[in-house]
PDB file of N, CA and C in Angstrom:
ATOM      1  N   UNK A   1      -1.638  22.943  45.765  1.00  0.00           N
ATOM      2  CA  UNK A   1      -0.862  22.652  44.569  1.00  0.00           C
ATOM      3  C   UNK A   1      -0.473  21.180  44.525  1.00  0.00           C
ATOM      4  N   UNK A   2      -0.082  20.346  45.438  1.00  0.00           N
ATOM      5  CA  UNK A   2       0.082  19.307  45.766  1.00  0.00           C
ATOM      6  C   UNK A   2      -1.153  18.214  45.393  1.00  0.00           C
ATOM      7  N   UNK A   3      -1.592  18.430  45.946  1.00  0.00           N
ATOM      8  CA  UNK A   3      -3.057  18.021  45.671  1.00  0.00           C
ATOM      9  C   UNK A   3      -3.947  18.002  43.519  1.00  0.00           C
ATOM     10  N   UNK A   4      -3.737  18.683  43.098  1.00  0.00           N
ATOM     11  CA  UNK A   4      -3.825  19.365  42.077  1.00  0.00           C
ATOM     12  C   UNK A   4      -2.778  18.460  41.180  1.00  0.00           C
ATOM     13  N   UNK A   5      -1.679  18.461  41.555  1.00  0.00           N
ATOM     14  CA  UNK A   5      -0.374  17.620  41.033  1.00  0.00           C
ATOM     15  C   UNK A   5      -0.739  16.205  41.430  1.00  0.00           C
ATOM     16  N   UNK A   6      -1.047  15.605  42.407  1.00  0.00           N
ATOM     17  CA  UNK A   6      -1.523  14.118  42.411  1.00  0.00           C
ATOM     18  C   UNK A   6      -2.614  13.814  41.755  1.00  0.00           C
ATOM     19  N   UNK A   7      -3.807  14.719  41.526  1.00  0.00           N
ATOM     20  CA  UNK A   7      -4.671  13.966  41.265  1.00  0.00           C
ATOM     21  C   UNK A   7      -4.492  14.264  39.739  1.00  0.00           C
ATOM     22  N   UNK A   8      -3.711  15.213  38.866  1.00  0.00           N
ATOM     23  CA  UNK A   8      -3.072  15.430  37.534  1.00  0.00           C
ATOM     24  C   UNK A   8      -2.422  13.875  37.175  1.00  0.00           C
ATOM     25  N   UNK A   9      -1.469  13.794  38.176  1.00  0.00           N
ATOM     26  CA  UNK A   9      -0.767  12.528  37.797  1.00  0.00           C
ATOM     27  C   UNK A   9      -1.551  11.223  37.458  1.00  0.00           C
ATOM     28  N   UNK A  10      -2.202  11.100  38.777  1.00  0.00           N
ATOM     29  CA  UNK A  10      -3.579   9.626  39.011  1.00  0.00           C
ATOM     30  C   UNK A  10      -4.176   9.531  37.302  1.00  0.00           C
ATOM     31  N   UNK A  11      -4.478  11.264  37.165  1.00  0.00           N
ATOM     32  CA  UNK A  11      -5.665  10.725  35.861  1.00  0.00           C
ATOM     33  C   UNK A  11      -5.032  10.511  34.527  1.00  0.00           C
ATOM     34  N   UNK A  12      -3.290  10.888  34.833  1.00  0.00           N
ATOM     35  CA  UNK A  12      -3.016  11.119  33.446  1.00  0.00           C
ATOM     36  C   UNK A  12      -1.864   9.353  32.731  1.00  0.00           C
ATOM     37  N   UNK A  13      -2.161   8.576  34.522  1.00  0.00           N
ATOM     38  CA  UNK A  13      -1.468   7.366  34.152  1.00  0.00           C
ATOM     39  C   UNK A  13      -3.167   6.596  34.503  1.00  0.00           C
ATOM     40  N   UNK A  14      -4.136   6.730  34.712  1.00  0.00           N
ATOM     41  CA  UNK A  14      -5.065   6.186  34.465  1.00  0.00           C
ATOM     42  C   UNK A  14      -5.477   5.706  32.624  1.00  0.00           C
ATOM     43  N   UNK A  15      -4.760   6.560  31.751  1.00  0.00           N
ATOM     44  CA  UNK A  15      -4.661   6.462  30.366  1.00  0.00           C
ATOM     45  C   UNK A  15      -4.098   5.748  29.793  1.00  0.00           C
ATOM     46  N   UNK A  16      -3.093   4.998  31.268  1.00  0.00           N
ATOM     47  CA  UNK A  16      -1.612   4.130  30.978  1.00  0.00           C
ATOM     48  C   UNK A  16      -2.238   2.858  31.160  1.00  0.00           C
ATOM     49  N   UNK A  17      -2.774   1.714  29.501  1.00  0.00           N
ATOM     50  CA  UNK A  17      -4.002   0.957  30.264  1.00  0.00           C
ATOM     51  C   UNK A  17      -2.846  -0.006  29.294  1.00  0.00           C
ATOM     52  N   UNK A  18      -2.215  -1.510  29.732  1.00  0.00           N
ATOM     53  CA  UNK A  18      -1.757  -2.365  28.392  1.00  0.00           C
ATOM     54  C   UNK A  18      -2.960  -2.969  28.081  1.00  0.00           C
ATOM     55  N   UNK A  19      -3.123  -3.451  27.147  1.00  0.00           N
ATOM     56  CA  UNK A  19      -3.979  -3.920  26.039  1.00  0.00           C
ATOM     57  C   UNK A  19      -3.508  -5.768  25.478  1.00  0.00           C
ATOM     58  N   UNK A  20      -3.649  -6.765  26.435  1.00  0.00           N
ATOM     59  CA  UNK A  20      -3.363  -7.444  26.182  1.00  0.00           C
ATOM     60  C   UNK A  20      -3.589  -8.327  24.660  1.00  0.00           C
ATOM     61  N   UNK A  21      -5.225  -8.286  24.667  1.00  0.00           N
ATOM     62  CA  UNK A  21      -5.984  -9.080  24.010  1.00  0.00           C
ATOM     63  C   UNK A  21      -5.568  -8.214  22.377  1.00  0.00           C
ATOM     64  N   UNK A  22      -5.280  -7.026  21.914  1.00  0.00           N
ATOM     65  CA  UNK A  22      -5.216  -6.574  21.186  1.00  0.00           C
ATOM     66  C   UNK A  22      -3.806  -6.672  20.852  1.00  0.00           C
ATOM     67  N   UNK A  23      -2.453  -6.709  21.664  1.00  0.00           N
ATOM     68  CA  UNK A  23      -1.264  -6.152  21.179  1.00  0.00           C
ATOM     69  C   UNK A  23      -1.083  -8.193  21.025  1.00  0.00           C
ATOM     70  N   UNK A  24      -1.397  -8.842  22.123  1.00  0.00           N
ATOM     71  CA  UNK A  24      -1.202 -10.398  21.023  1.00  0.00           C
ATOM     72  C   UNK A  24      -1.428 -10.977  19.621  1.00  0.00           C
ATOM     73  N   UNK A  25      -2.740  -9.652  19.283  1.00  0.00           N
ATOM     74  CA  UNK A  25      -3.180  -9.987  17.636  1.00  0.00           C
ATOM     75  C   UNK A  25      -2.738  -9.455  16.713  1.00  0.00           C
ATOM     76  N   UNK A  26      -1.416  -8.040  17.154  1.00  0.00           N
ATOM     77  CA  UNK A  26      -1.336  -7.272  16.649  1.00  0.00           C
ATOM     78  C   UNK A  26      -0.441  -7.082  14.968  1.00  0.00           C
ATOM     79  N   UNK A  27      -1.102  -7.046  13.712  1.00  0.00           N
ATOM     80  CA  UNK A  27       0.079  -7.211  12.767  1.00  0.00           C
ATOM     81  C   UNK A  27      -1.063  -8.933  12.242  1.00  0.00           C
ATOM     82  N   UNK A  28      -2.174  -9.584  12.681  1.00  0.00           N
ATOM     83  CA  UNK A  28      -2.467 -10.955  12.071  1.00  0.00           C
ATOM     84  C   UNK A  28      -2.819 -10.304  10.761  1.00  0.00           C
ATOM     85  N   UNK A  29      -3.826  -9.590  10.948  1.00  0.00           N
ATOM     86  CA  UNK A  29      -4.739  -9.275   9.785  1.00  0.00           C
ATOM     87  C   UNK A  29      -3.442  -8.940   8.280  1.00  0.00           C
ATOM     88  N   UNK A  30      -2.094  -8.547   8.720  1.00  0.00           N
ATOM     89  CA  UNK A  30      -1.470  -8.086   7.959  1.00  0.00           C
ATOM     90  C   UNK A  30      -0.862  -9.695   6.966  1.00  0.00           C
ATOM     91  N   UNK A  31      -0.340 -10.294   8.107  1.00  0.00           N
ATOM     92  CA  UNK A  31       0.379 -11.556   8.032  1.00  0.00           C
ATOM     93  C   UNK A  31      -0.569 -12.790   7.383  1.00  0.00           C
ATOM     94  N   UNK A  32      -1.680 -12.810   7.617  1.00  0.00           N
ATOM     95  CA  UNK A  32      -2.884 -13.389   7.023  1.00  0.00           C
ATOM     96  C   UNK A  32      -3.160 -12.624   5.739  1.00  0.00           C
ATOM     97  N   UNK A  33      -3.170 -12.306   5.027  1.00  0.00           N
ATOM     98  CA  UNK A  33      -3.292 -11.325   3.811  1.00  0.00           C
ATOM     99  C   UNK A  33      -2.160 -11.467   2.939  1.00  0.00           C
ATOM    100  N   UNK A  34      -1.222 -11.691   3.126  1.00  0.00           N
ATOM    101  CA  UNK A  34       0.493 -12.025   2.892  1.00  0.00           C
ATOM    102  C   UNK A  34       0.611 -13.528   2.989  1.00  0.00           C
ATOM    103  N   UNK A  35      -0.032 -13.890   3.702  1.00  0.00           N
ATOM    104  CA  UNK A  35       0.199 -15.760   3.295  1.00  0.00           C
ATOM    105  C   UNK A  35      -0.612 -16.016   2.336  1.00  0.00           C
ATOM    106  N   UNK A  36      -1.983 -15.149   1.963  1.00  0.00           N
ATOM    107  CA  UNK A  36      -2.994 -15.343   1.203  1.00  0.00           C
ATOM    108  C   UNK A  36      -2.549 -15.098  -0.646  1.00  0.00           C
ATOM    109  N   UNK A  37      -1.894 -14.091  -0.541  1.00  0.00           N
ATOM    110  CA  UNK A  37      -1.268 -13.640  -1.666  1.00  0.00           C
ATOM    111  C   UNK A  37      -0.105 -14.472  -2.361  1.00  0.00           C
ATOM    112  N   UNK A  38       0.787 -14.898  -1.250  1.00  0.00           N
ATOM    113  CA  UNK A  38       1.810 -16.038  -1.617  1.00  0.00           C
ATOM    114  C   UNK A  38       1.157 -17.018  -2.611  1.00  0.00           C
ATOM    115  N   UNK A  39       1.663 -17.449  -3.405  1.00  0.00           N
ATOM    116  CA  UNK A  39       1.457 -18.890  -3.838  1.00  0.00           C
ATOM    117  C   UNK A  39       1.985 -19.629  -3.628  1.00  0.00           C
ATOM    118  N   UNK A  40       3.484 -19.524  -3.757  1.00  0.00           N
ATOM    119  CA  UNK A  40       4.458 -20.626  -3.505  1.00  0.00           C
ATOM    120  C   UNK A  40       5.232 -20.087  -2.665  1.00  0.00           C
ATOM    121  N   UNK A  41       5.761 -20.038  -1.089  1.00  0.00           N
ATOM    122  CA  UNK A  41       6.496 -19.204  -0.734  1.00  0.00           C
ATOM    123  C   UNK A  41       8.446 -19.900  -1.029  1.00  0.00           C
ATOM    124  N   UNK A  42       8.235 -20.888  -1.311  1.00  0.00           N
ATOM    125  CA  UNK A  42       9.712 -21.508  -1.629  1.00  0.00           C
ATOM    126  C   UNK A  42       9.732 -21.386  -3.260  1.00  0.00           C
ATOM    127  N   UNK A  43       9.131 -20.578  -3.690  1.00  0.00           N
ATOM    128  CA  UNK A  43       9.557 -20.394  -5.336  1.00  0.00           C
ATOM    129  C   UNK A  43      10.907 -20.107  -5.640  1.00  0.00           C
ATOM    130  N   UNK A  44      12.098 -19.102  -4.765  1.00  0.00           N
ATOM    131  CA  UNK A  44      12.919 -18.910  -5.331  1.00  0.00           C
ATOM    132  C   UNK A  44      13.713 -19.769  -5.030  1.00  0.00           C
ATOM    133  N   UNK A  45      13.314 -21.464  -4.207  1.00  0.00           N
ATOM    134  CA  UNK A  45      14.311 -22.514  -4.357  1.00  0.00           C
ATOM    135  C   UNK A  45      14.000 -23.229  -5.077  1.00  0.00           C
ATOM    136  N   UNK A  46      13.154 -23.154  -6.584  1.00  0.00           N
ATOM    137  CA  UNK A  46      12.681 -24.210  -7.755  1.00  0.00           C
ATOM    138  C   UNK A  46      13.646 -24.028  -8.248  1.00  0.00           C
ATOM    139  N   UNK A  47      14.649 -24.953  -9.096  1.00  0.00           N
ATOM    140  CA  UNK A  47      15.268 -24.461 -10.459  1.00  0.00           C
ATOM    141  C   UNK A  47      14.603 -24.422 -11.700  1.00  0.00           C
ATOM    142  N   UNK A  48      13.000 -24.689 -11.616  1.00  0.00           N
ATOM    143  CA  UNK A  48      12.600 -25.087 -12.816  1.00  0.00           C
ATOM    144  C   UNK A  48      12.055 -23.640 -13.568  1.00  0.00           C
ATOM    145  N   UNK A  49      12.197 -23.291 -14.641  1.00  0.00           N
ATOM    146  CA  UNK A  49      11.796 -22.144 -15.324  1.00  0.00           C
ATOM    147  C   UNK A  49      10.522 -21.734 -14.710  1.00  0.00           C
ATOM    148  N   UNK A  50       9.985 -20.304 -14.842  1.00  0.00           N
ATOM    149  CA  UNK A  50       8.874 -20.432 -14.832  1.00  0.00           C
ATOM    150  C   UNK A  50       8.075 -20.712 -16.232  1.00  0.00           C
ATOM    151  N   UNK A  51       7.051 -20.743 -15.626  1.00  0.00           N
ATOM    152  CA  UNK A  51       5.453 -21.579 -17.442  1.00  0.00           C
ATOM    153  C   UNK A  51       5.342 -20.440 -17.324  1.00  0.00           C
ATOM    154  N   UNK A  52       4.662 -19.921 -18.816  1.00  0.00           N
ATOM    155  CA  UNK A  52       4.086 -18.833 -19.375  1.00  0.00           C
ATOM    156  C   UNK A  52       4.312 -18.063 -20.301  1.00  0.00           C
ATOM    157  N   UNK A  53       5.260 -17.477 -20.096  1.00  0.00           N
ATOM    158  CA  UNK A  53       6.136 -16.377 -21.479  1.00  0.00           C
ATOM    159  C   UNK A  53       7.101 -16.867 -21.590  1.00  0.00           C
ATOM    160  N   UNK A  54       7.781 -16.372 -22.990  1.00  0.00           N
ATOM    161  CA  UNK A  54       8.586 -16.792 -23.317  1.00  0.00           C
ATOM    162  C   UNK A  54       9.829 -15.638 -23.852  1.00  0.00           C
ATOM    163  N   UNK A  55      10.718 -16.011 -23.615  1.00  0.00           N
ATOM    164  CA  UNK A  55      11.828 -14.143 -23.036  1.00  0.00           C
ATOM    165  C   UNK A  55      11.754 -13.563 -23.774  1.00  0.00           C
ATOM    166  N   UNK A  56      11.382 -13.740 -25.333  1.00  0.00           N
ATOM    167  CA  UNK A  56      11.415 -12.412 -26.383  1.00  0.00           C
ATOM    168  C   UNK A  56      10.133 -11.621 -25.669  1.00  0.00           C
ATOM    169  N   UNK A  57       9.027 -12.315 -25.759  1.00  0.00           N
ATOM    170  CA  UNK A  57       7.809 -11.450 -25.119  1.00  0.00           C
ATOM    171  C   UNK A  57       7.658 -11.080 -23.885  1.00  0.00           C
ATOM    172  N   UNK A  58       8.373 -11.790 -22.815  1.00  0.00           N
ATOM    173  CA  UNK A  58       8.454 -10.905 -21.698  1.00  0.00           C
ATOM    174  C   UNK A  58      10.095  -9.792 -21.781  1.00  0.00           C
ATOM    175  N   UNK A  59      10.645 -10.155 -22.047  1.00  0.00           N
ATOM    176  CA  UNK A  59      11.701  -9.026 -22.566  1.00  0.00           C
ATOM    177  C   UNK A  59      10.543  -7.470 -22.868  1.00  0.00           C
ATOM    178  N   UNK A  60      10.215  -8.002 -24.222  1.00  0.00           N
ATOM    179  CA  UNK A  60       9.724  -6.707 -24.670  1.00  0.00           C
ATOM    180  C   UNK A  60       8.130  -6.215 -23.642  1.00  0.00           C
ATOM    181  N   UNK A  61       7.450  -6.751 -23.465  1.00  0.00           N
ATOM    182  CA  UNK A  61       6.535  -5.847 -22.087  1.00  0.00           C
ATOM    183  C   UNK A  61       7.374  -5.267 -20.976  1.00  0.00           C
ATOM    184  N   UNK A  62       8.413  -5.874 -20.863  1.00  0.00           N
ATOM    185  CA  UNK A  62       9.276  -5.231 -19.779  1.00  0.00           C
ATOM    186  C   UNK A  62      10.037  -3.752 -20.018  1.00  0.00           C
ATOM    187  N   UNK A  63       9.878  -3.896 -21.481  1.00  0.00           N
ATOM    188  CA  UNK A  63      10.796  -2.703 -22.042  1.00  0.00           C
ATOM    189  C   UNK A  63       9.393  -1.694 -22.185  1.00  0.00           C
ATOM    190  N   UNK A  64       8.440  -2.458 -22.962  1.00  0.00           N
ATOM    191  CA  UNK A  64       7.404  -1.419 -23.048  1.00  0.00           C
ATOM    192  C   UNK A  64       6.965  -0.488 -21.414  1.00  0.00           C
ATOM    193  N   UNK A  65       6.781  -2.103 -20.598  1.00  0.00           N
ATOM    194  CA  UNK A  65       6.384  -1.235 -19.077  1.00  0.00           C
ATOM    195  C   UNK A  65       7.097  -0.374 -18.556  1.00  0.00           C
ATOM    196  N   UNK A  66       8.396   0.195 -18.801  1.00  0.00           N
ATOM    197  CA  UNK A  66       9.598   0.523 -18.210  1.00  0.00           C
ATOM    198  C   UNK A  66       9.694   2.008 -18.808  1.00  0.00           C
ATOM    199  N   UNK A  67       9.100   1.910 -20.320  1.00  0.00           N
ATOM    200  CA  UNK A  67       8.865   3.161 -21.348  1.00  0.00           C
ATOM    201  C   UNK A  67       7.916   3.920 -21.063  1.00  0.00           C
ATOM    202  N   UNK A  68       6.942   3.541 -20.221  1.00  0.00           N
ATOM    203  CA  UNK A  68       5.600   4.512 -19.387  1.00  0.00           C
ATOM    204  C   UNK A  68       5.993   5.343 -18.678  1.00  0.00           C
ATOM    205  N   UNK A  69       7.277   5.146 -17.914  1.00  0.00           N
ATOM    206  CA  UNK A  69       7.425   6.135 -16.761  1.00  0.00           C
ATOM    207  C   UNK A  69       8.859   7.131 -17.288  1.00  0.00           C
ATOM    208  N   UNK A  70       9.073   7.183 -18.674  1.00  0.00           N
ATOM    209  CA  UNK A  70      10.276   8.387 -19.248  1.00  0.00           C
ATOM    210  C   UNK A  70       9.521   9.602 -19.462  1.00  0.00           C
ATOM    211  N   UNK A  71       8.112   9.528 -19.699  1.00  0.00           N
ATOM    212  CA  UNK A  71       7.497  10.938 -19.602  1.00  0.00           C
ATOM    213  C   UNK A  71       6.148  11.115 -19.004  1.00  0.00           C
ATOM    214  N   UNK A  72       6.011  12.074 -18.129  1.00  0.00           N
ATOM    215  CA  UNK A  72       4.708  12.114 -17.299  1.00  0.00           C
ATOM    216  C   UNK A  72       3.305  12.271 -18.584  1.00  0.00           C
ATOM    217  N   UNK A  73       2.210  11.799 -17.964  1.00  0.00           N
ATOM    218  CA  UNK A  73       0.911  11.540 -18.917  1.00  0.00           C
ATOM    219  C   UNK A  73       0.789  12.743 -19.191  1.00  0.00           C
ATOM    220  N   UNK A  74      -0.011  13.026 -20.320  1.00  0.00           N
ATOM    221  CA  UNK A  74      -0.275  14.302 -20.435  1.00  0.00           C
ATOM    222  C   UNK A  74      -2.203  14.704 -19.583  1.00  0.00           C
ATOM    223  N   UNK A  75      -1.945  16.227 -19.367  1.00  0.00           N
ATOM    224  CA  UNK A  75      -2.973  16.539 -18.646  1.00  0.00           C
ATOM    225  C   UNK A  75      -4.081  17.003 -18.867  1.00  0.00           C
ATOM    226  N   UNK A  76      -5.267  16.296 -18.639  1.00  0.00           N
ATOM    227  CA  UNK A  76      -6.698  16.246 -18.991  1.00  0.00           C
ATOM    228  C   UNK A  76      -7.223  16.999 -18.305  1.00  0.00           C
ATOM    229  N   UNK A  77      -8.285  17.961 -18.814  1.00  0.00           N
ATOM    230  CA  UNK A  77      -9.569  18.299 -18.064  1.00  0.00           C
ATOM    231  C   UNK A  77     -10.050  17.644 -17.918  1.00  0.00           C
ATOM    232  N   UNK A  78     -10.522  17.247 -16.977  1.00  0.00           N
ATOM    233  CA  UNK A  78     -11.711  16.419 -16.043  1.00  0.00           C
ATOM    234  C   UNK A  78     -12.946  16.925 -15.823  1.00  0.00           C
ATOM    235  N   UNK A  79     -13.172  17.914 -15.363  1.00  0.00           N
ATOM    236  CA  UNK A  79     -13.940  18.757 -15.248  1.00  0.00           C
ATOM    237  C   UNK A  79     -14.159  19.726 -16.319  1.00  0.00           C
ATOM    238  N   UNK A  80     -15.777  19.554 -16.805  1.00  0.00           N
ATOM    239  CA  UNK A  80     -16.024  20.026 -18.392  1.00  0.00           C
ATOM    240  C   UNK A  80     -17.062  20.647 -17.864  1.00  0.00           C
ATOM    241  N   UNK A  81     -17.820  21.488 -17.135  1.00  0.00           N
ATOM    242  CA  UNK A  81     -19.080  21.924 -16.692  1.00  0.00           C
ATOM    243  C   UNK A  81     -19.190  22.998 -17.810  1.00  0.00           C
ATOM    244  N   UNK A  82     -20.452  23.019 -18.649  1.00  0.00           N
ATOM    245  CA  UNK A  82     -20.847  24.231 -19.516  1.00  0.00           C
ATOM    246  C   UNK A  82     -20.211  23.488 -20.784  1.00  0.00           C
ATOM    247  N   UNK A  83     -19.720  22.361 -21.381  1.00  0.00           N
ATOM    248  CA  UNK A  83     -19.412  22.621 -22.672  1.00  0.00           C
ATOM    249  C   UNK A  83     -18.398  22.746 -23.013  1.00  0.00           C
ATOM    250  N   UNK A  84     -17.699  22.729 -24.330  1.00  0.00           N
ATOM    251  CA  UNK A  84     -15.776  22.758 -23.940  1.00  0.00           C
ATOM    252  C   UNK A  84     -15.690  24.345 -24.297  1.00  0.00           C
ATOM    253  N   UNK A  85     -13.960  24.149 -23.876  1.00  0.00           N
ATOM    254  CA  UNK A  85     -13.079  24.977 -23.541  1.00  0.00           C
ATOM    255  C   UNK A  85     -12.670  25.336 -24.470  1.00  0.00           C
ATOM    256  N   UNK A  86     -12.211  27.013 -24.734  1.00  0.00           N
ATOM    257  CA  UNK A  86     -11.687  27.152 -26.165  1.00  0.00           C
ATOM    258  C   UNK A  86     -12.517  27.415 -27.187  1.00  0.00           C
ATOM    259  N   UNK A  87     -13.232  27.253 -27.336  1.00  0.00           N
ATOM    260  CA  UNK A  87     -14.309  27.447 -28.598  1.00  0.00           C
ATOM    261  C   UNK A  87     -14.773  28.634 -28.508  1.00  0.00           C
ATOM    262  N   UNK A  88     -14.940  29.973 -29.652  1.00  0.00           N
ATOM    263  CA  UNK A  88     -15.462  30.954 -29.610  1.00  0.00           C
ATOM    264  C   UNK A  88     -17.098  30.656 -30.141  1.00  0.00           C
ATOM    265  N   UNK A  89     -17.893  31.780 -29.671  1.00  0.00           N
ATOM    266  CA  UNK A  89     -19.181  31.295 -30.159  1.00  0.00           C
ATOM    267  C   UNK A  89     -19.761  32.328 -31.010  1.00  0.00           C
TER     268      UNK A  89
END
């Protein structure tokens, strides 16, 4: 039993391996992707407006975008195999 129990143990911290080369890189691919996306990362210390719209029209897309999610879409068949649905023949 002894025996059985050591060599249980040996194989089951043989699994116990650190991973140097991997846990130093770990999270780049994320952090590289996120600097990529940034444009400006000190934007919210500009005082200068942003260019582009102008507040009546971003006002109202904001109201429109905001009006999409008061009622769920309505629900489509997707799947039409044979011809539609409903129709007597």
């Amino acid at each position: 039993m002894k025996k059985t129990t050591v060599i249980l143990l040996i194989a089951m911290l043989g699994g116990c391996s650190t991973t140097p080369n991997y846990d130093a890189k770990f999270g780049d691919a994320v952090r590289q992707a996120r600097m990529k996306m940034t444009i400006n990362p000190d934007a919210g210390n500009d005082p200068d407006q942003v260019a582009g719209m102008d507040g009546k029209s971003a006002r109202e897309a904001v109201i429109r975008y905001q009006g999409t999610f008061k009622e769920p879409p309505p629900v489509t068949n997707v799947i039409n195999i044979g011809g539609s649905i409903g129709r007597g023949r």
